[in-house]
Protein backbone atom coordinates (compact mmCIF):
# COMPACT_ATOMS: atom_id res chain seq x y z
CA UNK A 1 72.12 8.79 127.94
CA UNK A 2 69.04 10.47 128.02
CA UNK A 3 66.65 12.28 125.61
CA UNK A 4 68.35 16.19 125.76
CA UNK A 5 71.90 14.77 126.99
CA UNK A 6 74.45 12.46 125.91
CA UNK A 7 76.92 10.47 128.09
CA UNK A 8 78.93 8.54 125.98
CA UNK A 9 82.28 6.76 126.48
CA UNK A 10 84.67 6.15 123.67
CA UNK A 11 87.67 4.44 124.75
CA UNK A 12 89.78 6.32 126.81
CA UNK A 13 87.86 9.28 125.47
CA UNK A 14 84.34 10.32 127.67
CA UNK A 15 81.94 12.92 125.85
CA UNK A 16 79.19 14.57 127.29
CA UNK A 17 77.21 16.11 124.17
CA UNK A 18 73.97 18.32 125.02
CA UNK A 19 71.04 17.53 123.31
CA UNK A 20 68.00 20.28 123.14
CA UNK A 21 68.71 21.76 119.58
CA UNK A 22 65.27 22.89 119.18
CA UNK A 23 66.26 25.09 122.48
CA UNK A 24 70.01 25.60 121.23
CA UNK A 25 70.81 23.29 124.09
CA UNK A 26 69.46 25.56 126.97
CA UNK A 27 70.19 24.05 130.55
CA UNK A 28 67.53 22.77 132.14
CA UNK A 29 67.85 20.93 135.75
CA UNK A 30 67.88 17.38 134.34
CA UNK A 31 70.61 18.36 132.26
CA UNK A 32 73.08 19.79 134.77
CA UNK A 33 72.30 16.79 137.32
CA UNK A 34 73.85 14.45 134.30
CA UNK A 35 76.67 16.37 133.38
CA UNK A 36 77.53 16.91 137.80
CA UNK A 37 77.21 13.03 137.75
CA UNK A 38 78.94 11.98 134.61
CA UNK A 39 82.18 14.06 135.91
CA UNK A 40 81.79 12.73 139.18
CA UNK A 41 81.14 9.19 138.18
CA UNK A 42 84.57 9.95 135.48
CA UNK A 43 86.86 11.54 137.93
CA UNK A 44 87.50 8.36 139.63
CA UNK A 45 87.45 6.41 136.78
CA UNK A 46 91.48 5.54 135.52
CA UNK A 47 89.69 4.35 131.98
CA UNK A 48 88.80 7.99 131.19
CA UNK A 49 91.46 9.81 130.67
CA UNK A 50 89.80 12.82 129.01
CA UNK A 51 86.30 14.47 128.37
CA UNK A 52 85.16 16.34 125.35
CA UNK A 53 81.95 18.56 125.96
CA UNK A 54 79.66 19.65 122.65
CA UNK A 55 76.16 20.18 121.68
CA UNK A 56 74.37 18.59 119.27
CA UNK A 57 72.08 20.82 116.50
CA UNK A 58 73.65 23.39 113.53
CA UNK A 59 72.23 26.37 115.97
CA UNK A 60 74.69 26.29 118.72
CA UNK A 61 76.55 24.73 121.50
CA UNK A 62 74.15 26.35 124.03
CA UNK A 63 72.46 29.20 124.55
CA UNK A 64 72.54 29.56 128.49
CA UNK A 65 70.38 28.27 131.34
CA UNK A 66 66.85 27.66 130.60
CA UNK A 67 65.57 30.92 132.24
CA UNK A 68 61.84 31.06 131.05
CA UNK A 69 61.68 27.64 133.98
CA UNK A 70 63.08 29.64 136.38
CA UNK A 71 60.87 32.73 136.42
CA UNK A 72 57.71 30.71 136.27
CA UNK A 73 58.82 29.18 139.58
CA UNK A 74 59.40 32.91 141.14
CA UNK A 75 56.56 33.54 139.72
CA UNK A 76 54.72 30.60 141.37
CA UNK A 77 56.19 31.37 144.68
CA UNK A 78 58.60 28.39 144.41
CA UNK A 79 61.81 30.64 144.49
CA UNK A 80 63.66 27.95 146.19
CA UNK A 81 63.04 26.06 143.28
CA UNK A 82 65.19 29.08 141.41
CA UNK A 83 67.70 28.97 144.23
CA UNK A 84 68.35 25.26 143.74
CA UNK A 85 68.43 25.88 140.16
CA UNK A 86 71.55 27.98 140.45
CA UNK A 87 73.32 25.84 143.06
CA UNK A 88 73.41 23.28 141.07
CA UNK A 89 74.73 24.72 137.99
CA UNK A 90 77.18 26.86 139.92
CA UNK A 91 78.38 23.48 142.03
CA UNK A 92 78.76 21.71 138.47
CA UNK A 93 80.67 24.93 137.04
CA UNK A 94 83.14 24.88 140.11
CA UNK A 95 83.68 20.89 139.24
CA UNK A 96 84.74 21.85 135.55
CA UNK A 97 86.93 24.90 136.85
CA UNK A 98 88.52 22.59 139.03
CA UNK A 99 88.38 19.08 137.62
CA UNK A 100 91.36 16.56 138.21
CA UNK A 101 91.44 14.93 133.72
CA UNK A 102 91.75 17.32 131.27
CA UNK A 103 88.40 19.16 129.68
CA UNK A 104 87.84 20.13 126.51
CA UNK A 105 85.14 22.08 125.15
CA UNK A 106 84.36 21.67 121.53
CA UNK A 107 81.72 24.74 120.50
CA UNK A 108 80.26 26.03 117.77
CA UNK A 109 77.39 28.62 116.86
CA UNK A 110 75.88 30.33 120.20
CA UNK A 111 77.70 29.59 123.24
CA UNK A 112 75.78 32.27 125.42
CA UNK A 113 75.71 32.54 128.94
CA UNK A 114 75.23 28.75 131.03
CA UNK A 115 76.97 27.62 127.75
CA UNK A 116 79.92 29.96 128.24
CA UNK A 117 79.44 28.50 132.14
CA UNK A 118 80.53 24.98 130.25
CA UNK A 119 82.52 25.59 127.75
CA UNK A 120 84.73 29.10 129.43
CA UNK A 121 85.76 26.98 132.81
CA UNK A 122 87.45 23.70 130.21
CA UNK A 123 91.08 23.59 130.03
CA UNK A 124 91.63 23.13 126.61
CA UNK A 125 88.80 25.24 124.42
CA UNK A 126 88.16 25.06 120.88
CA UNK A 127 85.41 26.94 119.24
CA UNK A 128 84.49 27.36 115.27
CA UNK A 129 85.12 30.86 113.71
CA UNK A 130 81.83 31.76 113.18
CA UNK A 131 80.41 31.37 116.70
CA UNK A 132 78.84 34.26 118.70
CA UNK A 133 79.62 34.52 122.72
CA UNK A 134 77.48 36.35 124.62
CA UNK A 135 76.53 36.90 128.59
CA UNK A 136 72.91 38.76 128.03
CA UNK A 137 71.82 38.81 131.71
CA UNK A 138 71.61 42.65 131.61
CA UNK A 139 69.25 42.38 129.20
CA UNK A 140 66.91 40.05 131.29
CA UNK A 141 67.02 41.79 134.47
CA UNK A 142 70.14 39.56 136.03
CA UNK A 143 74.04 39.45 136.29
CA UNK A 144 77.28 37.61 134.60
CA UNK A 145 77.06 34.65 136.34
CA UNK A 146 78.36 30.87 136.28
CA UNK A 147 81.92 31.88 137.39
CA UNK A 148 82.72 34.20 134.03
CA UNK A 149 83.81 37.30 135.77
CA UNK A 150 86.52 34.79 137.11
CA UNK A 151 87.41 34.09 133.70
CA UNK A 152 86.98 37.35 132.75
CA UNK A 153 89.09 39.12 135.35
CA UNK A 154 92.38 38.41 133.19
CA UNK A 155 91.34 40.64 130.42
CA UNK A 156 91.09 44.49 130.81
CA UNK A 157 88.25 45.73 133.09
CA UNK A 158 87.15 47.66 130.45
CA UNK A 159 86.90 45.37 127.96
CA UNK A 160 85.52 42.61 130.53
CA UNK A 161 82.52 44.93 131.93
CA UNK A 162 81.68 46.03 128.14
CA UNK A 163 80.95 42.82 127.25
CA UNK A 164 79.43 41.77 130.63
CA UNK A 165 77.31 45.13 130.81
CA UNK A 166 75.88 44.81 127.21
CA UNK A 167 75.56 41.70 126.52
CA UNK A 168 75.85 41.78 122.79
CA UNK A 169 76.93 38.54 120.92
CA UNK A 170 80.61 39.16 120.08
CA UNK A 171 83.00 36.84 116.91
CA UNK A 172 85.34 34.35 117.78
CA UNK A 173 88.47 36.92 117.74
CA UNK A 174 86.94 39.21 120.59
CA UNK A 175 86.00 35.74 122.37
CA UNK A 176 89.85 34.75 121.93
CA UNK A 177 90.25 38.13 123.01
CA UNK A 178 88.58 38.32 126.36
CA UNK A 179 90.01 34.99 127.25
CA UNK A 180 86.66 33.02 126.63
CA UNK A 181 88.23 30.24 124.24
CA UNK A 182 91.88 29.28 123.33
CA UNK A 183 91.42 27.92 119.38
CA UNK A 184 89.14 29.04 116.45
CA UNK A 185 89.07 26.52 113.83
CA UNK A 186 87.43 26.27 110.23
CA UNK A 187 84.03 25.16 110.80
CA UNK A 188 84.61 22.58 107.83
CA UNK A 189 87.58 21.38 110.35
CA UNK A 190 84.68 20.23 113.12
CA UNK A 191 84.67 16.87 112.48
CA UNK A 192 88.53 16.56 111.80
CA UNK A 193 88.94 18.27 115.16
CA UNK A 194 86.67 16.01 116.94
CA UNK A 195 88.65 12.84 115.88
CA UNK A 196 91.95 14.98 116.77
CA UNK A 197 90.19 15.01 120.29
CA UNK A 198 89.47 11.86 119.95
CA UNK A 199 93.24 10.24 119.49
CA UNK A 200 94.35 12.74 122.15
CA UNK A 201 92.81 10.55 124.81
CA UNK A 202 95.06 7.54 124.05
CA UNK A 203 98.31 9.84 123.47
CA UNK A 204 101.26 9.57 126.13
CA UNK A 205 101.01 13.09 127.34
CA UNK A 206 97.08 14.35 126.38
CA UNK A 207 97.88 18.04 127.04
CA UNK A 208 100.42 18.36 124.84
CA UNK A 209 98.78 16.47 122.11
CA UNK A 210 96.17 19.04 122.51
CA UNK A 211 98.50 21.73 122.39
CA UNK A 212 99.47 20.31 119.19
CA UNK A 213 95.98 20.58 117.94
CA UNK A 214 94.88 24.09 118.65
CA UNK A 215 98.49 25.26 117.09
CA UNK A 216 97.73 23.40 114.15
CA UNK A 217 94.14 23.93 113.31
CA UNK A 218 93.93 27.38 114.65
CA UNK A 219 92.18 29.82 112.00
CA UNK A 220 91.78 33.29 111.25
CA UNK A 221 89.57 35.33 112.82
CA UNK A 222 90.19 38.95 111.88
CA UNK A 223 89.38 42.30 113.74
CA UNK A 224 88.15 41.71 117.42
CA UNK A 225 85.91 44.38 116.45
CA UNK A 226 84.14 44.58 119.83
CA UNK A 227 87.28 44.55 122.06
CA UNK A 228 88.72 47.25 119.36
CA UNK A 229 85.63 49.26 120.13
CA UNK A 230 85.79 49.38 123.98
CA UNK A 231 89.41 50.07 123.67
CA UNK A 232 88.18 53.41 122.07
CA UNK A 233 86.55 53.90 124.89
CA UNK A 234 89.21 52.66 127.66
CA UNK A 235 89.70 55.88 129.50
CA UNK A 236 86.10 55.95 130.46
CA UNK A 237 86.00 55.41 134.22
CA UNK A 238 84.47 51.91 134.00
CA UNK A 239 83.62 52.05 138.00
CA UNK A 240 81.08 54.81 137.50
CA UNK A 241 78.31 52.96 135.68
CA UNK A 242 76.11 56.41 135.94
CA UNK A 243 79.22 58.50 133.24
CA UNK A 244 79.44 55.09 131.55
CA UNK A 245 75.95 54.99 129.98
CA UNK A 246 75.97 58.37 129.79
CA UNK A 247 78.85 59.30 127.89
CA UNK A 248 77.74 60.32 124.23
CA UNK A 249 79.31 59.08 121.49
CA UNK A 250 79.37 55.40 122.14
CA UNK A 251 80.38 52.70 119.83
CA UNK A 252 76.94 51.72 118.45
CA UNK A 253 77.51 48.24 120.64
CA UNK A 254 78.68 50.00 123.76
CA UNK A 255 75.02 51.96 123.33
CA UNK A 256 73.37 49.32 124.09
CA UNK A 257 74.35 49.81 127.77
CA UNK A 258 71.39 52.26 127.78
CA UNK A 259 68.30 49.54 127.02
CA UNK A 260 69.75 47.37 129.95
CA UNK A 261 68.43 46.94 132.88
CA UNK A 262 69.82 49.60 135.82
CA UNK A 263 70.03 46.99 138.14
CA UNK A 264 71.74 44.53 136.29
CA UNK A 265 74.50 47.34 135.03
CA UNK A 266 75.10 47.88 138.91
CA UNK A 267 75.13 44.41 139.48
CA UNK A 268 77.66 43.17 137.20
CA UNK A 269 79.72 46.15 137.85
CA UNK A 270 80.32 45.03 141.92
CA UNK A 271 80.12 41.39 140.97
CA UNK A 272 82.90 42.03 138.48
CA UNK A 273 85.47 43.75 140.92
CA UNK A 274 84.30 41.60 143.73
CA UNK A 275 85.61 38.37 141.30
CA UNK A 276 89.18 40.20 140.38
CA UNK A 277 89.54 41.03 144.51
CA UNK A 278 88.33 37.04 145.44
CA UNK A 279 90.68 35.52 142.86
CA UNK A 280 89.67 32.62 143.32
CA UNK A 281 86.52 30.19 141.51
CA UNK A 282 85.10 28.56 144.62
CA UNK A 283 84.50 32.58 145.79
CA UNK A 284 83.13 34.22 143.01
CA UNK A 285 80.50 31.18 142.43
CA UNK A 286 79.05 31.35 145.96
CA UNK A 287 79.01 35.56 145.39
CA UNK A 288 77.22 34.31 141.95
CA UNK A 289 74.22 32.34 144.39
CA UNK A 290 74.17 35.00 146.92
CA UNK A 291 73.29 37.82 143.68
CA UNK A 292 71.09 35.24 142.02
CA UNK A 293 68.99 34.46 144.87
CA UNK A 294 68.90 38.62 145.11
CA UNK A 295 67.85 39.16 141.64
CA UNK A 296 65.46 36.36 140.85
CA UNK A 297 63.69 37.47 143.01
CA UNK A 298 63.51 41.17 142.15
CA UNK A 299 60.51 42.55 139.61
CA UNK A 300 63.14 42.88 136.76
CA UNK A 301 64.05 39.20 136.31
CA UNK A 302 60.57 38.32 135.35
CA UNK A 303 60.03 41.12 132.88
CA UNK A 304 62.97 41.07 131.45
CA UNK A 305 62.63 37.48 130.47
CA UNK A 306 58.76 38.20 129.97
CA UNK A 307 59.97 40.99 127.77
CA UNK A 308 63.23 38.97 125.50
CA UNK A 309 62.33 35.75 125.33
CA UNK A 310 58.18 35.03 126.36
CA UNK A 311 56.47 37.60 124.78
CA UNK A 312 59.60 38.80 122.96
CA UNK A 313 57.96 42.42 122.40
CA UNK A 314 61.73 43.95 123.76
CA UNK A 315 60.15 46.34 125.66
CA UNK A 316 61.00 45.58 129.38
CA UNK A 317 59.76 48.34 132.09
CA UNK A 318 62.57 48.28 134.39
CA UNK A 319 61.98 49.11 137.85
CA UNK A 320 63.62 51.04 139.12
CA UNK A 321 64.18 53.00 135.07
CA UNK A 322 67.13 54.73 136.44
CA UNK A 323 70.73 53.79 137.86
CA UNK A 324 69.84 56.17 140.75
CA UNK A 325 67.39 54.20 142.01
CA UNK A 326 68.78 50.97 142.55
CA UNK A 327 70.15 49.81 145.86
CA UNK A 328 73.22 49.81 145.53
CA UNK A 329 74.18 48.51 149.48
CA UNK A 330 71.69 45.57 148.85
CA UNK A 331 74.24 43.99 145.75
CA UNK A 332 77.43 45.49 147.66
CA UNK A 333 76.33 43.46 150.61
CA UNK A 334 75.47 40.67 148.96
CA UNK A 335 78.40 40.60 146.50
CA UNK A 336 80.94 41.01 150.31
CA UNK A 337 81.30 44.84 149.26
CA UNK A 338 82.08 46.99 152.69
């Protein structure tokens, strides 16, 4: 246990609980070296027989990797101080993607970005109804990273690169939608849920028990209002990001695509088919640490975090302001584009 994460083992039950509310659980390097060595330490361990991740705080489960660290570094020369920031959350994504016990991710609130990088890779996913998902890299000058275009390459591509290419928070039922979570629940049903969890560890066969708990707790959500909207729009040609932003008449969330940043729209764009060609988790992380050593390192990671979340003005300068000038070859070579 330390001060912003919780290892804890409850009987058969082991529950990792992050623990930074007063930065809705952001990711910070200490953090992702405890979970990496908690699931290590657990894999081998026949008195664990399951693992519950949630964050502690009313505001959120988390709300992504703790970004603000990573451009001062850039910005302090030290960008192999960002580059082994990444590695080591994408290394401990690819051991949740592909861990041997059962995961489960109990969230609630904001699970953005590094948070959906927990909580999206879990085998068994439960999330309250009122939380908000979100990947906002395009808004910061960066890409949909920690594996979720795998994740993401189940649901439509239009669908997947709206919400990628935005970045606006989305409900629970476009979440379910896009294949993000399994089970909404009442948020009065948290604790109930938990304990549910809980006697799931010492059941005969866990997965099914679990099954059993997401059928039966499972609440309504509504409208998926934000799939629903880039359905509207599904005949768009989704590769051409240029006709994309363009178009006129956009769903007022699908307008947003013209505030982000024109490097980050062509990013995720390749990224995104890249992931549904490579198929596979171990690929599309390592494409993830080839584009995030590009990109930290370009001028529009620092202002766009300068711009959202130090100065918070939300006025970025992008550079290049335009989708014709970015380099395209630069991400398609990085991304394993011909």
């Amino acid at each position: 246990m330390t001060g912003q994460l919780d290892v804890i083992r409850e009987g058969n039950l082991g529950i990792i609980a992050l623990n930074r509310p007063e930065a809705i659980n952001a990711l910070n390097l200490e953090m992702i070296d405890g979970i990496t060595r908690a699931l290590e330490q657990w894999a081998d361990d026949d008195e664990i027989r399951l693992v519950l991740f949630e964050g502690r705080g009313p505001r959120g489960f988390c709300s992504g990797g703790d970004v603000r660290a990573v451009r001062l570094a850039v910005l302090d020369g030290k960008a192999e101080e960002a580059d082994a920031f990444f590695a080591a959350e994408y290394r401990m994504n690819g051991i949740i993607a592909r861990y041997p016990k059962p995961l489960v991710a109990l969230t609630h609130g904001i699970v953005m970005g590094g948070g959906i990088g927990i909580a999206g890779h879990c085998a068994f996913r439960f999330t309250t109804s009122e939380a908000r998902f979100a990947m906002p890299e395009a808004a910061i000058g960066f890409t949909c990273d920690v594996g979720v275009n795998f994740i993401l390459s189940k649901a439509p591509v239009h669908r997947a690169l709206a919400f990628a290419m935005t970045g606006v928070p989305v409900s629970a039922a476009d979440a379910l939608a896009l294949g993000l979570t399994d089970c909404a629940i009442d948020p009065a049903r948290r604790d109930a849920v938990r304990a549910g969890i809980a006697a799931a560890a010492g059941a005969t066969r866990i997965e099914a028990a679990l099954g059993a708990l997401m059928q039966a707790e499972m609440a309504p959500v509504g409208e998926a209002v934000f799939c629903a909207a880039a359905d509207r729009h599904a005949g768009l040609d989704w590769s051409d990001t240029v006709a994309v932003v363009g178009t006129a008449g956009l769903e007022p969330q699908l307008a947003q695509l013209a505030l982000r940043s024109p490097t980050s729209l062509v990013a995720i764009l390749e990224s995104h088919h890249a992931a549904r060609r490579l198929a596979e988790i171990g690929a599309v992380l390592a494409a993830d640490l080839r584009l995030a050593r590009l990109l930290s390192r370009l001028p529009d990671f620092a202002e766009g975090v300068r711009a959202v979340l130090v100065d918070k003005d939300q006025k970025p300068a992008w550079r290049p302001n335009s989708l014709a000038g970015v380099d395209r070859s630069s991400i398609r070579a990085v991304v394993g584009v011909a």
